[in-house]
C-alpha atoms as a PDB file:
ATOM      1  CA  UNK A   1      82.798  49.139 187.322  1.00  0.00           C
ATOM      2  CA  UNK A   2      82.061  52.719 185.374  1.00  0.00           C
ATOM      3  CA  UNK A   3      84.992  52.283 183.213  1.00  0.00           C
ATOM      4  CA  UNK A   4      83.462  48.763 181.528  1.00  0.00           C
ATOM      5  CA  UNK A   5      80.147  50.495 181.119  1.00  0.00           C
ATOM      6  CA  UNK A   6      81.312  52.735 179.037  1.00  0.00           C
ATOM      7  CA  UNK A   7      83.302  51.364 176.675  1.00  0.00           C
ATOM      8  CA  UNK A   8      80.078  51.690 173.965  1.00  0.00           C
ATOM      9  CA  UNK A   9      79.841  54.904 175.299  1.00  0.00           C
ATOM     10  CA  UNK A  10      81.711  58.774 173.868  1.00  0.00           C
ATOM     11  CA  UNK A  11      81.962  60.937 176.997  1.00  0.00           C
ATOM     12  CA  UNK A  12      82.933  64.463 175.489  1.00  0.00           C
ATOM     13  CA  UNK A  13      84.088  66.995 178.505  1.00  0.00           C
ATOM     14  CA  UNK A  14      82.929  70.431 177.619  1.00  0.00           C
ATOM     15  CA  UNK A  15      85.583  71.766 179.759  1.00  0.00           C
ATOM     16  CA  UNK A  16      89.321  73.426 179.085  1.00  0.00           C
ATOM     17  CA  UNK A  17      89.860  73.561 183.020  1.00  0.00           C
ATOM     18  CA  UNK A  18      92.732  71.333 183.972  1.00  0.00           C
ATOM     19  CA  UNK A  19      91.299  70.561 187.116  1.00  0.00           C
ATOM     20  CA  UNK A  20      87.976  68.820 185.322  1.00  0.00           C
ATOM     21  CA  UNK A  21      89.719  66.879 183.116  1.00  0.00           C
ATOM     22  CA  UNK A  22      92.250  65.825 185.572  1.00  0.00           C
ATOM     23  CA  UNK A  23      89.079  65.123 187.845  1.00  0.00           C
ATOM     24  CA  UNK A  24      87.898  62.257 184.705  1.00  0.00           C
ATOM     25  CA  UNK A  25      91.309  61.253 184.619  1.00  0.00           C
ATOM     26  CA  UNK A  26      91.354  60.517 187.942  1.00  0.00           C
ATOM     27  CA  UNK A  27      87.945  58.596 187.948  1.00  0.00           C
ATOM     28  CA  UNK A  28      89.594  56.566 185.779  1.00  0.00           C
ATOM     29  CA  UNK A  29      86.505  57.828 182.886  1.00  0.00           C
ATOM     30  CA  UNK A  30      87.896  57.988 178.943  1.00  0.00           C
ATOM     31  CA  UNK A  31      87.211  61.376 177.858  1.00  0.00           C
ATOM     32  CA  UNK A  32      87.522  63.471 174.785  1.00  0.00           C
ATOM     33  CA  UNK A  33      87.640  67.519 175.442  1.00  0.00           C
ATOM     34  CA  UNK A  34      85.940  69.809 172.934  1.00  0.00           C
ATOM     35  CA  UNK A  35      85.048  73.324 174.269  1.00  0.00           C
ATOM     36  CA  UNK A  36      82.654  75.984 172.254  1.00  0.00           C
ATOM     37  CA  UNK A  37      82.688  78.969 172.914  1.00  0.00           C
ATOM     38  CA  UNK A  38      79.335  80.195 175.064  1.00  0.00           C
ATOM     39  CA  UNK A  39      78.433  83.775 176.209  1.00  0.00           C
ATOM     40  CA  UNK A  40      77.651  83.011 179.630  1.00  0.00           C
ATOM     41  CA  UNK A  41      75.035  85.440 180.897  1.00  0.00           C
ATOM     42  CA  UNK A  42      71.505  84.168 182.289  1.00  0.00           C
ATOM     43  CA  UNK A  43      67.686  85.899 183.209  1.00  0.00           C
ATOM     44  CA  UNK A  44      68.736  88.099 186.575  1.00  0.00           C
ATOM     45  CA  UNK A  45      65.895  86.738 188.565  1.00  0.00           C
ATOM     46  CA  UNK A  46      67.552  82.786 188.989  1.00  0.00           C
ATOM     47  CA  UNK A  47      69.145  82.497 192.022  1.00  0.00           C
ATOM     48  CA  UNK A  48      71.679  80.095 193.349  1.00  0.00           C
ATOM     49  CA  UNK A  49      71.441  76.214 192.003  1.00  0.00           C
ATOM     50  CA  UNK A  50      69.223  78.012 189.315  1.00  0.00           C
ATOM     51  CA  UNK A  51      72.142  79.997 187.479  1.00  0.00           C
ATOM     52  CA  UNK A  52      74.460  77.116 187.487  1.00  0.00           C
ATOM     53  CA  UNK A  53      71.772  74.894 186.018  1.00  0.00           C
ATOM     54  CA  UNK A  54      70.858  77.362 183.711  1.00  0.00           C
ATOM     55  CA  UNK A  55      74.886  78.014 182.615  1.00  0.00           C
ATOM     56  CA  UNK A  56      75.322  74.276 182.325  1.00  0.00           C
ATOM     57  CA  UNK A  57      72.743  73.951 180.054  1.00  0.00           C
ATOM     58  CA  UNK A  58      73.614  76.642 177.971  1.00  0.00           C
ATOM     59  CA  UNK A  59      76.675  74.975 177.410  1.00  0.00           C
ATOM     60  CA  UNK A  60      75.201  72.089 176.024  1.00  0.00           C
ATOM     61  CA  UNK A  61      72.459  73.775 173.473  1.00  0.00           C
ATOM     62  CA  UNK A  62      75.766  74.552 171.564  1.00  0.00           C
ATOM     63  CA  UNK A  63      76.267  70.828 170.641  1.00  0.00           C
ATOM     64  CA  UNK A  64      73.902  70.355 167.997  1.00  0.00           C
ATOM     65  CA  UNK A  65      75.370  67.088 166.583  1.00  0.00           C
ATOM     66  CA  UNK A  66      75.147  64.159 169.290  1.00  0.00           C
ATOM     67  CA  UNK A  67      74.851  60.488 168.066  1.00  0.00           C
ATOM     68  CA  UNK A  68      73.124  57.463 169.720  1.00  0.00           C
ATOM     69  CA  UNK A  69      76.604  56.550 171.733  1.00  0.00           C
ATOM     70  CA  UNK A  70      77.192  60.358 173.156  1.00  0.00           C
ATOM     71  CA  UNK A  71      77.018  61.688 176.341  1.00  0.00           C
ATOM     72  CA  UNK A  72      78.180  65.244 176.804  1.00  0.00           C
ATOM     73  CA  UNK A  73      79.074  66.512 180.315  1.00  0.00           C
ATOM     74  CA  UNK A  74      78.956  70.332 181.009  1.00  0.00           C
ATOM     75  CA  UNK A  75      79.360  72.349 184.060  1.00  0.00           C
ATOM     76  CA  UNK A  76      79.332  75.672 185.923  1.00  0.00           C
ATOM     77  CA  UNK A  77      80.720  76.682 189.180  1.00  0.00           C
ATOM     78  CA  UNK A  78      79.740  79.568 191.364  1.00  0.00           C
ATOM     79  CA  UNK A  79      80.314  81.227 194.513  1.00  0.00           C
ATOM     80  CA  UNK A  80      76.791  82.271 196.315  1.00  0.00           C
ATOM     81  CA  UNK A  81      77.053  84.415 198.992  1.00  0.00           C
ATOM     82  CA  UNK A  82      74.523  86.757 200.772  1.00  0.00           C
ATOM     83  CA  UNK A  83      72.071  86.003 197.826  1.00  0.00           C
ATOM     84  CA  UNK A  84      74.432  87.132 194.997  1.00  0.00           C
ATOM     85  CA  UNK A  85      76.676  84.731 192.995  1.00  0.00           C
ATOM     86  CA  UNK A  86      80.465  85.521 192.780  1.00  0.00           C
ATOM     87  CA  UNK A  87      81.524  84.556 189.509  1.00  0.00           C
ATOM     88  CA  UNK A  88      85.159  84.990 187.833  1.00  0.00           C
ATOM     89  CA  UNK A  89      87.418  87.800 188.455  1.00  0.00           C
ATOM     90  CA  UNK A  90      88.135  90.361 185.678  1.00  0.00           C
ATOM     91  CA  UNK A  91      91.669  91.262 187.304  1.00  0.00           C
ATOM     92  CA  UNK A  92      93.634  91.469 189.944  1.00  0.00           C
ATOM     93  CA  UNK A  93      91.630  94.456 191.364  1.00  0.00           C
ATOM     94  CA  UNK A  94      88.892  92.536 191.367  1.00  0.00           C
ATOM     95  CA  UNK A  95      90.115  89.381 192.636  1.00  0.00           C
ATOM     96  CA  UNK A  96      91.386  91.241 195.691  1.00  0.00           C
ATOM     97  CA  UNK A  97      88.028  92.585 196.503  1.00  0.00           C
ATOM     98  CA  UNK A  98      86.403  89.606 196.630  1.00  0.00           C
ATOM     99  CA  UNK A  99      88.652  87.570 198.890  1.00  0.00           C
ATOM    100  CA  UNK A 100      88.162  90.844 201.132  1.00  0.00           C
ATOM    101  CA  UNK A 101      84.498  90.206 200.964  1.00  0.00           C
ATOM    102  CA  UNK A 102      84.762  86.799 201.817  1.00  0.00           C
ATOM    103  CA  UNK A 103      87.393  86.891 204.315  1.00  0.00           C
ATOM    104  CA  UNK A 104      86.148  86.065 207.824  1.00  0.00           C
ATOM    105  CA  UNK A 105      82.323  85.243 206.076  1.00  0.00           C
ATOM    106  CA  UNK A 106      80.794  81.721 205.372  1.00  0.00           C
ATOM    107  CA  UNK A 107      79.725  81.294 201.496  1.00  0.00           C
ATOM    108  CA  UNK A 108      78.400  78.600 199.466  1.00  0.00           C
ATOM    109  CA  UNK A 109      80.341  76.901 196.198  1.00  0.00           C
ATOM    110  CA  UNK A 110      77.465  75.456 193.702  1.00  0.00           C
ATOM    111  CA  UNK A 111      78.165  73.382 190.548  1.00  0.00           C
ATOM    112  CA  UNK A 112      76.240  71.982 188.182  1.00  0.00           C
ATOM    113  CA  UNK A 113      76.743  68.878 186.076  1.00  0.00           C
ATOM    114  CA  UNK A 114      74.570  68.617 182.739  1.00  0.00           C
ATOM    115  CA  UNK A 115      74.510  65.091 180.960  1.00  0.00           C
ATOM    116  CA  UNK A 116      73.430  65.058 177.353  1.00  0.00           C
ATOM    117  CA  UNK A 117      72.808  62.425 174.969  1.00  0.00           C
ATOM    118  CA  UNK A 118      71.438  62.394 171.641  1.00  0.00           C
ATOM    119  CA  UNK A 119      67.767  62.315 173.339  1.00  0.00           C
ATOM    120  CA  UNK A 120      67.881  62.645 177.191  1.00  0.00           C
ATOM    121  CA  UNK A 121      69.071  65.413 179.271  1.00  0.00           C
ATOM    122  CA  UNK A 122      69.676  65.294 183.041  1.00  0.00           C
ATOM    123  CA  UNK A 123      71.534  67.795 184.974  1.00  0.00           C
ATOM    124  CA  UNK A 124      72.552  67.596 188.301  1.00  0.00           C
ATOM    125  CA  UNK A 125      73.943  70.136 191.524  1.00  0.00           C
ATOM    126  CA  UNK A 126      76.052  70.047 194.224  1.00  0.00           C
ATOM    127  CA  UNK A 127      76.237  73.105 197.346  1.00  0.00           C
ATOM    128  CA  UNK A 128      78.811  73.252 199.169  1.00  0.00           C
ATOM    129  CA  UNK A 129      79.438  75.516 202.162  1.00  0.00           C
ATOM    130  CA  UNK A 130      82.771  77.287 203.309  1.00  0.00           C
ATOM    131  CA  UNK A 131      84.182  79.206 205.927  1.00  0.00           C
ATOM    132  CA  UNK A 132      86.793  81.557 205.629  1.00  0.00           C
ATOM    133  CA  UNK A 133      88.592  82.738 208.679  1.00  0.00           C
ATOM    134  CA  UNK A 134      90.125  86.188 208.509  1.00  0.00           C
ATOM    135  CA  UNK A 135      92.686  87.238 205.995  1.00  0.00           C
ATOM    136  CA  UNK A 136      94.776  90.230 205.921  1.00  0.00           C
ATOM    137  CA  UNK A 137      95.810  92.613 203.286  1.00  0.00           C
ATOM    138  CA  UNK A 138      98.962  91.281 202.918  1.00  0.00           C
ATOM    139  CA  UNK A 139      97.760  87.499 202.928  1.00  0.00           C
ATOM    140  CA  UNK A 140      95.168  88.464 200.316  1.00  0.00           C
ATOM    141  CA  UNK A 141      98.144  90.383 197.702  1.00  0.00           C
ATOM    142  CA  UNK A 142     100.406  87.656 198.298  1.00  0.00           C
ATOM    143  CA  UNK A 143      97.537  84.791 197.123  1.00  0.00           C
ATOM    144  CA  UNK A 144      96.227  86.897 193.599  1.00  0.00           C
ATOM    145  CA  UNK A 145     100.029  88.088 192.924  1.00  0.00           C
ATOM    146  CA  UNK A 146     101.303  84.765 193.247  1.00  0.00           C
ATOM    147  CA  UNK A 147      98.582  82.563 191.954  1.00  0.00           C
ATOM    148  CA  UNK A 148      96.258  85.071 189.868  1.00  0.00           C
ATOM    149  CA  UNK A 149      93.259  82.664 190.567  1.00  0.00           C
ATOM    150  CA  UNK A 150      91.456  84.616 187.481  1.00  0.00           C
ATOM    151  CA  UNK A 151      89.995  81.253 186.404  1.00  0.00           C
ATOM    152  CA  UNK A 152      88.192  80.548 189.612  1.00  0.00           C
ATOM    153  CA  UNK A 153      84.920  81.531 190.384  1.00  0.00           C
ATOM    154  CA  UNK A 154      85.159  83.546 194.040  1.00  0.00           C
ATOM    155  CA  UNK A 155      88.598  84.149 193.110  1.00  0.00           C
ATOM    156  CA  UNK A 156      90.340  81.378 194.648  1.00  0.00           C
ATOM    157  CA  UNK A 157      91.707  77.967 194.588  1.00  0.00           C
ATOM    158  CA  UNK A 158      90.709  75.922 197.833  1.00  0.00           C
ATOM    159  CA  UNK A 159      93.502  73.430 196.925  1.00  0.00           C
ATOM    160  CA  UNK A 160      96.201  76.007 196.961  1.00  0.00           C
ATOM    161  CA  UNK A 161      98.055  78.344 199.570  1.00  0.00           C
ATOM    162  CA  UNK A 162      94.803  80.109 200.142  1.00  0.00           C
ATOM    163  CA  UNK A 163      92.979  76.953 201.035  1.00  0.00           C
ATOM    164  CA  UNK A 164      95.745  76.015 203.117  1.00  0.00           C
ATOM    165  CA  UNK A 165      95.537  79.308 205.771  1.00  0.00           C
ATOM    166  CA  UNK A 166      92.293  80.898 205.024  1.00  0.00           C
ATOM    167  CA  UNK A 167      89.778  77.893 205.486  1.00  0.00           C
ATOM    168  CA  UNK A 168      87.985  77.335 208.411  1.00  0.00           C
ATOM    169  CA  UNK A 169      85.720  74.686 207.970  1.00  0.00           C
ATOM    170  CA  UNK A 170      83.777  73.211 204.677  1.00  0.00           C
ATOM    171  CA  UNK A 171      80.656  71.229 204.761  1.00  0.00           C
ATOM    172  CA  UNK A 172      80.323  68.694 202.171  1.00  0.00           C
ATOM    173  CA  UNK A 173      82.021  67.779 198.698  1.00  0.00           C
ATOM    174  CA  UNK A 174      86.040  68.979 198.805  1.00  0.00           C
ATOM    175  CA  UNK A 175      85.818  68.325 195.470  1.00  0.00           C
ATOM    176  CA  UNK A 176      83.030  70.341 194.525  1.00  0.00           C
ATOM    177  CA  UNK A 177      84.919  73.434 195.597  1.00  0.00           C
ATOM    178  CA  UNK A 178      87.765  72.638 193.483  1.00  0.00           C
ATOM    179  CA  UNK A 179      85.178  72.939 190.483  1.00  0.00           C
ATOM    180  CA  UNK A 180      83.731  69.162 190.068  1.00  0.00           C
ATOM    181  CA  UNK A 181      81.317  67.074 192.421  1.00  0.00           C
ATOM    182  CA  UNK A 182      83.063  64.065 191.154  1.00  0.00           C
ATOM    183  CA  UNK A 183      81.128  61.427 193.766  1.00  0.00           C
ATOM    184  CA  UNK A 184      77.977  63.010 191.942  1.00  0.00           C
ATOM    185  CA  UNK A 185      79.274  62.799 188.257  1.00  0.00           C
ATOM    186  CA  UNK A 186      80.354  58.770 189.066  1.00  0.00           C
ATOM    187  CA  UNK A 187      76.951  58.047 190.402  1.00  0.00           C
ATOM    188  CA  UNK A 188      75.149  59.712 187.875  1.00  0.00           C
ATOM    189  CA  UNK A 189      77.123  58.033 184.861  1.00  0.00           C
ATOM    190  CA  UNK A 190      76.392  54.601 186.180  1.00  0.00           C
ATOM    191  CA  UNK A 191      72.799  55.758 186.567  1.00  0.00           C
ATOM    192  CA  UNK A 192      72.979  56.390 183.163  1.00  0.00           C
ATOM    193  CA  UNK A 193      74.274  53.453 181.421  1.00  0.00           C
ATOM    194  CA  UNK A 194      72.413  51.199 183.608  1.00  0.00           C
ATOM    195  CA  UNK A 195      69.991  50.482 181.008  1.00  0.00           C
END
């Protein structure tokens, strides 16, 4: 079992999302959170599983200080469609645009995982692809007023109301649309302390 490899092990969660620590909860992985503050901007020419590879990894250059018995998980989420990536809303305005734009449109949700230790790095991705049926005006106010999903890259939550009515179909990892490929992250940790 994971858990019993790592007990000589310090998993630190770069993350202040509920949903990501909830995820390690769930997995049943002992965690310590400590998030640094990044600016998260990368090179304009990456594309897709590049930028969230890229943004991952930048997380983890801030962590200067890793002993022997560290691993360090960081991660980025973000919505790809039509060759541009949908990131985080800056406000409701916004938020309500882009569920318009993805409204009755299939899209692609991309995370990245990034495991550091005091001297390896290995980061891993996950795609995802989703179908939104149509939603109206009035579907669309109701989510953002009610929810303001201004956490959530693409604007939404597929775990909540919106999920519920506006998803047609998803290919692949639930999970990885809710902000954490967590099959990927268990099979890469035992990977990892296999040695």
């Amino acid at each position: 079992m994971l858990k019993q490899k790592l007990n000589n092990q310090n998993i630190i969660l770069a993350s202040g999302s509920p949903r990501r620590q909830n995820f390690f909860q769930e997995l049943g992985i002992p965690f310590t959170s400590d998030v640094r503050k990044v600016i998260e901007t990368y090179p304009n020419e990456l594309k897709g599983t590049e930028i969230t590879d890229y943004l991952a990894q930048l997380k983890a250059s801030v962590f200067k200080e890793l002993s022997e018995n560290d691993i360090l998980i960081t991660s980025d989420t973000i919505v790809w469609k039509e060759g541009k990536a949908m990131e985080k809303p800056r406000d409701a305005a916004h938020a309500k645009e882009m569920l318009a734009d993805l409204s009755g449109k299939f899209h692609e949700v991309i995370t990245s995982v990034c495991f550091t230790g005091a001297d390896f790095q290995k980061t891993v991705n996950e795609t995802t692809q989703v179908w939104f049926s149509e939603l109206s005006e009035e579907e669309i106010n109701h989510y953002v007023d009610t929810y303001q999903p201004f956490d959530k890259a693409g604007a939404y939550g597929i775990q909540e109301w919106i999920g519920y009515i506006g998803i047609d179909k998803i290919e692949g990892s639930f999970f990885n649309v809710m902000g954490l490929p967590t099959r990927l992250v268990y099979k890469t940790l035992l990977e990892l302390t296999a040695k």
